[in-house]
Protein backbone atom coordinates (compact mmCIF):
# COMPACT_ATOMS: atom_id res chain seq x y z
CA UNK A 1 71.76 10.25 66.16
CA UNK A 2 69.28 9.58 63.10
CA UNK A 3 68.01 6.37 62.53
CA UNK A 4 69.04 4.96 59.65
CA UNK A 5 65.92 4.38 56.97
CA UNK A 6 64.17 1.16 56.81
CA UNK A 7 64.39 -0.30 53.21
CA UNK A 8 61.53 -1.73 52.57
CA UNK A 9 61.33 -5.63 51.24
CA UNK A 10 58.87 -6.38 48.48
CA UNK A 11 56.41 -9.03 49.27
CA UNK A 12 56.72 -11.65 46.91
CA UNK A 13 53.38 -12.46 45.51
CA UNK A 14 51.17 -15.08 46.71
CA UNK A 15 51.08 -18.46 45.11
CA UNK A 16 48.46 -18.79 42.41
CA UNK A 17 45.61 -21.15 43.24
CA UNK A 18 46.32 -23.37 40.38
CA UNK A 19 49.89 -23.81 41.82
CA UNK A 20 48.50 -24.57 45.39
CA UNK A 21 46.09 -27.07 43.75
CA UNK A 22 49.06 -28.58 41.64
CA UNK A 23 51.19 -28.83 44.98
CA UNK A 24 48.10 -30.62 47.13
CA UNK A 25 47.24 -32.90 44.18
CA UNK A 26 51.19 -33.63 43.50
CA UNK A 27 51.94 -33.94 47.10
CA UNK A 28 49.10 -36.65 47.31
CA UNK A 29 49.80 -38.52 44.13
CA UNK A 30 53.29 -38.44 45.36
CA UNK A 31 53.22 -39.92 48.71
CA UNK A 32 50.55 -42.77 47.13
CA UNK A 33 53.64 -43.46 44.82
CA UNK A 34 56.04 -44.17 47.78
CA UNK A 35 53.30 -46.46 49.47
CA UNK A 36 52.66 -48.43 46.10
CA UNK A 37 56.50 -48.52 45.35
CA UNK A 38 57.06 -50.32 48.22
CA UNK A 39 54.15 -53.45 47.83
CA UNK A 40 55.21 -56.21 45.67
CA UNK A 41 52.20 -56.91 44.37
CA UNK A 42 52.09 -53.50 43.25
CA UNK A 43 54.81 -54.67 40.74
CA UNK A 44 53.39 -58.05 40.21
CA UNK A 45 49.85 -56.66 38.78
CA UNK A 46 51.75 -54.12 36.99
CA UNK A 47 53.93 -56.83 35.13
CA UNK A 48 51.07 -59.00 34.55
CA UNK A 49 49.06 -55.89 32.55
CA UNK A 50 52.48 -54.76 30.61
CA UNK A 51 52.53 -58.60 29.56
CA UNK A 52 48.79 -58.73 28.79
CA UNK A 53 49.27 -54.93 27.06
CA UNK A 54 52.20 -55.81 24.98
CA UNK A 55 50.57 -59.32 23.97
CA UNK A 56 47.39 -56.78 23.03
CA UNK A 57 49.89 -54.65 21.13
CA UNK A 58 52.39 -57.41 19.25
CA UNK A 59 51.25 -60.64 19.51
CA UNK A 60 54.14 -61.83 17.41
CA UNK A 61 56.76 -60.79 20.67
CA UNK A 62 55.44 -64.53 22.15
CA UNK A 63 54.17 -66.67 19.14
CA UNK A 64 54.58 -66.60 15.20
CA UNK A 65 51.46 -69.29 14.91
CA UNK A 66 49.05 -68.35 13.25
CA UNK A 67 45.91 -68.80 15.30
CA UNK A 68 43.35 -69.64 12.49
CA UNK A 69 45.74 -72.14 11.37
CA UNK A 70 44.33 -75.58 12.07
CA UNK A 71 45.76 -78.99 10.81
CA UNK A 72 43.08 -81.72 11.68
CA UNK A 73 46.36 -84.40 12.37
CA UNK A 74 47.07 -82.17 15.36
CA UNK A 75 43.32 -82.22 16.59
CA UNK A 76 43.02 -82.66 20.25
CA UNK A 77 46.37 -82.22 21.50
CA UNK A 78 47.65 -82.65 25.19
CA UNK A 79 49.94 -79.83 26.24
CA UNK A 80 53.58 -80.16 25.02
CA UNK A 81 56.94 -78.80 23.78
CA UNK A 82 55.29 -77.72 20.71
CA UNK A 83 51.62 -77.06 21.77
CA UNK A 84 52.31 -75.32 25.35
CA UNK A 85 48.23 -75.03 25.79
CA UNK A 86 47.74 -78.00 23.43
CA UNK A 87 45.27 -78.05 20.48
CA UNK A 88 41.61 -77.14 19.88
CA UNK A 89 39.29 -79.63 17.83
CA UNK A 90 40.23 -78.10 14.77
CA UNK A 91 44.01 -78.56 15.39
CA UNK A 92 44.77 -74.60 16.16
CA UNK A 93 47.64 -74.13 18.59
CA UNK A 94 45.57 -72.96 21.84
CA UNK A 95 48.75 -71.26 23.28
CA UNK A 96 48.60 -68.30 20.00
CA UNK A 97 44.94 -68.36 20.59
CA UNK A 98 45.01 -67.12 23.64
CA UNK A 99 47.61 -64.56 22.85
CA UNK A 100 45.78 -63.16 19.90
CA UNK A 101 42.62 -63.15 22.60
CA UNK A 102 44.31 -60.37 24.40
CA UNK A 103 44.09 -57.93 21.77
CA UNK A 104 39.76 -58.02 21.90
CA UNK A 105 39.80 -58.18 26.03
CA UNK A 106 42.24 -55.41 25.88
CA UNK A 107 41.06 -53.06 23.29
CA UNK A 108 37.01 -53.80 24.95
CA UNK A 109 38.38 -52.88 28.66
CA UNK A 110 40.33 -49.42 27.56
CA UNK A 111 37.26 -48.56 25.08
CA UNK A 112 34.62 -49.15 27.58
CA UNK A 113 36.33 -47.95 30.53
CA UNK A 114 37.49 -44.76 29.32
CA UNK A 115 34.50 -43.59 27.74
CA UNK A 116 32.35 -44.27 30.74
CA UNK A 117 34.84 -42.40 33.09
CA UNK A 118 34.76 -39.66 30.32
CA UNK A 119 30.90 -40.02 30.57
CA UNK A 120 30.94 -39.72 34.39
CA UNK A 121 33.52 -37.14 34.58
CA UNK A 122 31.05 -34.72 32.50
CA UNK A 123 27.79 -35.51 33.94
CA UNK A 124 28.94 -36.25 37.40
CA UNK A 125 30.97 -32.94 37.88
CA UNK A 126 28.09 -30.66 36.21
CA UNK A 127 25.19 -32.65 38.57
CA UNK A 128 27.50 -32.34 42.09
CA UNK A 129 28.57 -28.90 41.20
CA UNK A 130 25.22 -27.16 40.56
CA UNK A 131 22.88 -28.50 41.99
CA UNK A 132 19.02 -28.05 41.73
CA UNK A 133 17.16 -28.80 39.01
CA UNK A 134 20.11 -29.93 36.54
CA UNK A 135 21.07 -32.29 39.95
CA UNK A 136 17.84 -33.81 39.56
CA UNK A 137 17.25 -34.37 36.26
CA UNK A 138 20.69 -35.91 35.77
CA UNK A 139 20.62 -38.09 38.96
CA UNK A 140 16.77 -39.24 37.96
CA UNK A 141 17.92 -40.34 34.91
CA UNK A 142 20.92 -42.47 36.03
CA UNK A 143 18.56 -43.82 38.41
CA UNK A 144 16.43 -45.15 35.80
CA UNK A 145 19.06 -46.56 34.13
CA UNK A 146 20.72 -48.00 37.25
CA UNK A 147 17.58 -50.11 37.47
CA UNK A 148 18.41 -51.98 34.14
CA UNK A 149 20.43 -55.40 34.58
CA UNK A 150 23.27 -54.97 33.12
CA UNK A 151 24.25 -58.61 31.85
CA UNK A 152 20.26 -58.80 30.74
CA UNK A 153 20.24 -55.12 29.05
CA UNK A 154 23.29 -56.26 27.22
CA UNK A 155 21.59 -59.62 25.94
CA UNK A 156 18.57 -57.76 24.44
CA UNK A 157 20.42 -54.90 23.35
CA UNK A 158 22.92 -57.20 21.18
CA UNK A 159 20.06 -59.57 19.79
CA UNK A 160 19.40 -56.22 17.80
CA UNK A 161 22.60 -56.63 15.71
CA UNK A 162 23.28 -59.14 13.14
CA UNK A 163 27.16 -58.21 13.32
CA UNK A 164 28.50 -58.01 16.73
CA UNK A 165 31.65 -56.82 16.33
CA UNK A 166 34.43 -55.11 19.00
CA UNK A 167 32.33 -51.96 18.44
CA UNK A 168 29.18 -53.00 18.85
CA UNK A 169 30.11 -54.95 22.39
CA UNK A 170 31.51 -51.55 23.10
CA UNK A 171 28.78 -49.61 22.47
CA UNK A 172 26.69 -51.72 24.32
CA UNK A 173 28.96 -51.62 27.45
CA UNK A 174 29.52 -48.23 27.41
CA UNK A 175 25.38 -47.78 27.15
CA UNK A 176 25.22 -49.96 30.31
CA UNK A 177 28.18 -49.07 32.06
CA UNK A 178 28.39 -45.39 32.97
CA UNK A 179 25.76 -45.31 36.00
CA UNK A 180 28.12 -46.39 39.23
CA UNK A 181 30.84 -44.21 37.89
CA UNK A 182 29.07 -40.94 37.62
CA UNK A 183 27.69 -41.62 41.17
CA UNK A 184 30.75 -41.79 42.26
CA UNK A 185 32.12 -38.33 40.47
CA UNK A 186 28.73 -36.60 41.74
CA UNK A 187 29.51 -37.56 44.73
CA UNK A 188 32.51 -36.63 45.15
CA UNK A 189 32.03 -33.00 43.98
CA UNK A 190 29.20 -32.74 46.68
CA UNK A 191 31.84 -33.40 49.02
CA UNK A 192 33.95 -30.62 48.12
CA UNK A 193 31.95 -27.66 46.36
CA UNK A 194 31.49 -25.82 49.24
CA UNK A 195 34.94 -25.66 50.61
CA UNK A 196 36.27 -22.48 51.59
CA UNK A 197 39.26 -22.77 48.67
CA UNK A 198 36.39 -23.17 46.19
CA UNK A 199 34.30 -20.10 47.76
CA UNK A 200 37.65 -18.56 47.42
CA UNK A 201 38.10 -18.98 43.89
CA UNK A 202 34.54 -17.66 43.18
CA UNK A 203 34.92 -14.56 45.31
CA UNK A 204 37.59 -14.13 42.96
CA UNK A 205 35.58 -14.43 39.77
CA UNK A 206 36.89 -17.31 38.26
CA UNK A 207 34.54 -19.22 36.20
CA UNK A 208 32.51 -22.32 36.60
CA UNK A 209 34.35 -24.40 34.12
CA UNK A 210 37.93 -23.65 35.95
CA UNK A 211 36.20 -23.84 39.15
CA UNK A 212 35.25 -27.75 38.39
CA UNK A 213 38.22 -28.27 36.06
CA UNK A 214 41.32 -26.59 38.03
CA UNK A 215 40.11 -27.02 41.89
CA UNK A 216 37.31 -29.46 41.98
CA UNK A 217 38.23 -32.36 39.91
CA UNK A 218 41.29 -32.61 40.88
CA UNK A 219 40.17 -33.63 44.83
CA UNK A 220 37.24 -35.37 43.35
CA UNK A 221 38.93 -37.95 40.80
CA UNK A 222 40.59 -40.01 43.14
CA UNK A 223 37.26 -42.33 43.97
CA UNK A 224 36.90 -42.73 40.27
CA UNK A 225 40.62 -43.40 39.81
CA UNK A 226 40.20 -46.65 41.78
CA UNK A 227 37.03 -47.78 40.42
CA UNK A 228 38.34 -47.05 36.70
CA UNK A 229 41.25 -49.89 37.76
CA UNK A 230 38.19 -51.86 38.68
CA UNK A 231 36.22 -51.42 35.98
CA UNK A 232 38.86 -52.63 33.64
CA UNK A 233 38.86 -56.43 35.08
CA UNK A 234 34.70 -56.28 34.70
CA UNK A 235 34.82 -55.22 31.56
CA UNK A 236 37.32 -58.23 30.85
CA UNK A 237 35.21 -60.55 32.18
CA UNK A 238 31.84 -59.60 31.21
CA UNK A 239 32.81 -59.11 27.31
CA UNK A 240 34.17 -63.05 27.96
CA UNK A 241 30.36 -63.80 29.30
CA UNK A 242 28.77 -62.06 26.87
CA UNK A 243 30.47 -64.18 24.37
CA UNK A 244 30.78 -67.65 26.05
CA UNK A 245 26.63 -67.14 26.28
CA UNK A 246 26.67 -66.55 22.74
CA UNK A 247 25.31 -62.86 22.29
CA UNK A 248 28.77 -61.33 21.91
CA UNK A 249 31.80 -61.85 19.31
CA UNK A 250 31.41 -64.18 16.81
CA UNK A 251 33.73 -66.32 14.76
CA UNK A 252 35.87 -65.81 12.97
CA UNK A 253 36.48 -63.60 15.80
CA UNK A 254 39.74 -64.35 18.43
CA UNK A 255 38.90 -64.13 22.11
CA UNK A 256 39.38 -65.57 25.39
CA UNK A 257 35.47 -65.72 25.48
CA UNK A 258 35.22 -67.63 22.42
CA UNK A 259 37.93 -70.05 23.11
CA UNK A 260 36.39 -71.04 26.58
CA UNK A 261 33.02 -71.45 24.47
CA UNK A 262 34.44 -73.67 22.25
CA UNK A 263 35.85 -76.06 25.35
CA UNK A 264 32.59 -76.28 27.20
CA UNK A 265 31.78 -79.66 25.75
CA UNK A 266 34.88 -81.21 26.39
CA UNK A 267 35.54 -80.10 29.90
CA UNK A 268 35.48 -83.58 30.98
CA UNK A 269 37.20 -85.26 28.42
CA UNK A 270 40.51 -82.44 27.31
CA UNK A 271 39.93 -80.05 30.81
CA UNK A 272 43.49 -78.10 29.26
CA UNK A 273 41.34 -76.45 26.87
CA UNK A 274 39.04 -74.78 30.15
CA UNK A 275 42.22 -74.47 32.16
CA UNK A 276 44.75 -72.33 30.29
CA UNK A 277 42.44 -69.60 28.58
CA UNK A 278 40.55 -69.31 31.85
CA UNK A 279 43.43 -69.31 34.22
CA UNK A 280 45.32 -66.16 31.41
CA UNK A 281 41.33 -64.41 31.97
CA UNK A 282 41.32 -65.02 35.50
CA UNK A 283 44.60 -63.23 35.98
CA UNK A 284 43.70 -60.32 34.44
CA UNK A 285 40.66 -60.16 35.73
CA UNK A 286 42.42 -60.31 39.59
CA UNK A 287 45.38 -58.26 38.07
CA UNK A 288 42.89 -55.46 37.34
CA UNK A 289 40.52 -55.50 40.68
CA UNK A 290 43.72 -56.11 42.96
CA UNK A 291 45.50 -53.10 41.42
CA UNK A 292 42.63 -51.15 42.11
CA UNK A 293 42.53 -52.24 45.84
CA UNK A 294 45.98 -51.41 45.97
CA UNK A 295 45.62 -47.68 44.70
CA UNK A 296 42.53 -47.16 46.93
CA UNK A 297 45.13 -48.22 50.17
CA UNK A 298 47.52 -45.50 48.50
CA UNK A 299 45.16 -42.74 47.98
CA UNK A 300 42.78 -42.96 51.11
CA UNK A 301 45.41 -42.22 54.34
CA UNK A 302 42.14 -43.68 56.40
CA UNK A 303 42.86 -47.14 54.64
CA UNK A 304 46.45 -47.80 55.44
């Protein structure tokens, strides 16, 4: 009796790398999703930055004041039906003051923090991922530059503009800014250029740039992902110091910053004036640093 022939199966072809890379990086990002779906104050730092976003965005959503509009009969308010956050010595409605101050702390933090991640992300990844000389020069250099205060390097660096506008405060962040964030990239990419999946891809010829871009950075980022949440609360706060010192915005400017300047003399006397615009800053500031506590918990398994 003859055997009958044994049909062959073709083997189906192995997954790319870019697709296992996608599936690691997608399974993680999915499983932090379930554990930050599940913490309420997930959701409750998330609403309070959609609020503090869409204030940014359309201020006229929660108040049709305008908030260089001052009538000196109003001077001096206490909070009430009409003036929720009462009235400044000029007679502006605090409550649309504050609102229109999103719009500077928000614009500042998403400036500032995403063009020192950007910063980072470049430098960082190129200094962990070859090493040597270019290691050395670039780590040197942040070194140097790590040594600078960062609240005193701001202060000299802004006495050398006559305008300060939202750009110059930005420039002058970013300048001081991108140090503990590229640490944390070059870091990161020490950790993981010589794993076997990235010998892998270079035994099979593919370049540096998709080496870093396609299987480095994406098991590198998440360190920076939680200090980026971070950064956006210090950014927050330290454009409001900036300006309550008086090196930062100036009027006729609109900022939480300025507004809190403006109340220092009469914390005794009208305390409201202190109380609401630092109590709207302090929340986003805690917003921002708590959410990035939260996504740390989510992305580090060792954490939870």
């Amino acid at each position: 009796m003859t055997d009958a022939p044994t049909t062959l199966q073709p083997l189906e072809p192995a997954a790319d790398d870019e697709d296992e890379d996608q599936l690691r990086y997608g399974s993680l990002s999915a499983d932090a999703w379930r554990q930050l779906r599940r913490r309420p104050l997930f959701w409750l730092c998330v609403s309070i930055i959609f609020l503090l976003i869409v204030a940014a965005i359309v201020p006229g959503l929660f108040t049709s004041i305008d908030p260089q509009l001052g009538d000196q009969r109003n001077n001096l308010q206490s909070p009430s039906a009409e003036h929720w956050f009462g009235t400044d010595l000029q007679g502006r409605d605090q409550y649309a003051r504050v609102v229109h101050g999103a719009r500077v702390s928000i614009v500042v933090a998403f400036v500032v923090t995403l063009s020192t991640a950007s910063i980072a992300i470049v430098l960082g990844s190129v200094a962990g991922y070859f090493g040597g000389l270019v290691d050395a020069v670039i780590s040197r250099i942040t070194d140097v530059w790590f040594a600078i205060p960062t609240v005193l390097g701001g202060i000299v660096m802004l006495q050398l503009f006559e305008q300060r506008t939202i750009g110059t405060l930005c420039l002058v962040l970013i300048v001081f800014g991108w140090t503990t964030k590229l640490r944390l990239v070059r870091s990161a990419v020490v950790a993981v250029r010589n794993a076997d999946y990235i010998d892998a891809a270079r035994a099979l010829g593919a370049s540096h740039r998709r080496i870093i871009t396609r299987h480095i950075l994406p098991n590198a980022l998440t360190p920076l992902v939680v200090y980026t949440a971070i950064t956006f609360g210090v950014v927050i706060a330290a454009e409001a110091a900036l300006t309550f010192i008086g090196v930062g915005l100036r009027k006729p400017a609109v900022s939480w910053g300025l507004i809190i300047s403006d109340s220092r003399g009469r914390i005794q006397t009208h305390s409201y004036l202190l109380l609401f615009p630092g109590m709207i800053l302090s929340m986003a500031v805690f917003s921002f640093i708590l959410l990035g506590d939260l996504l740390r918990d989510a992305f580090d398994p060792r954490q939870r």
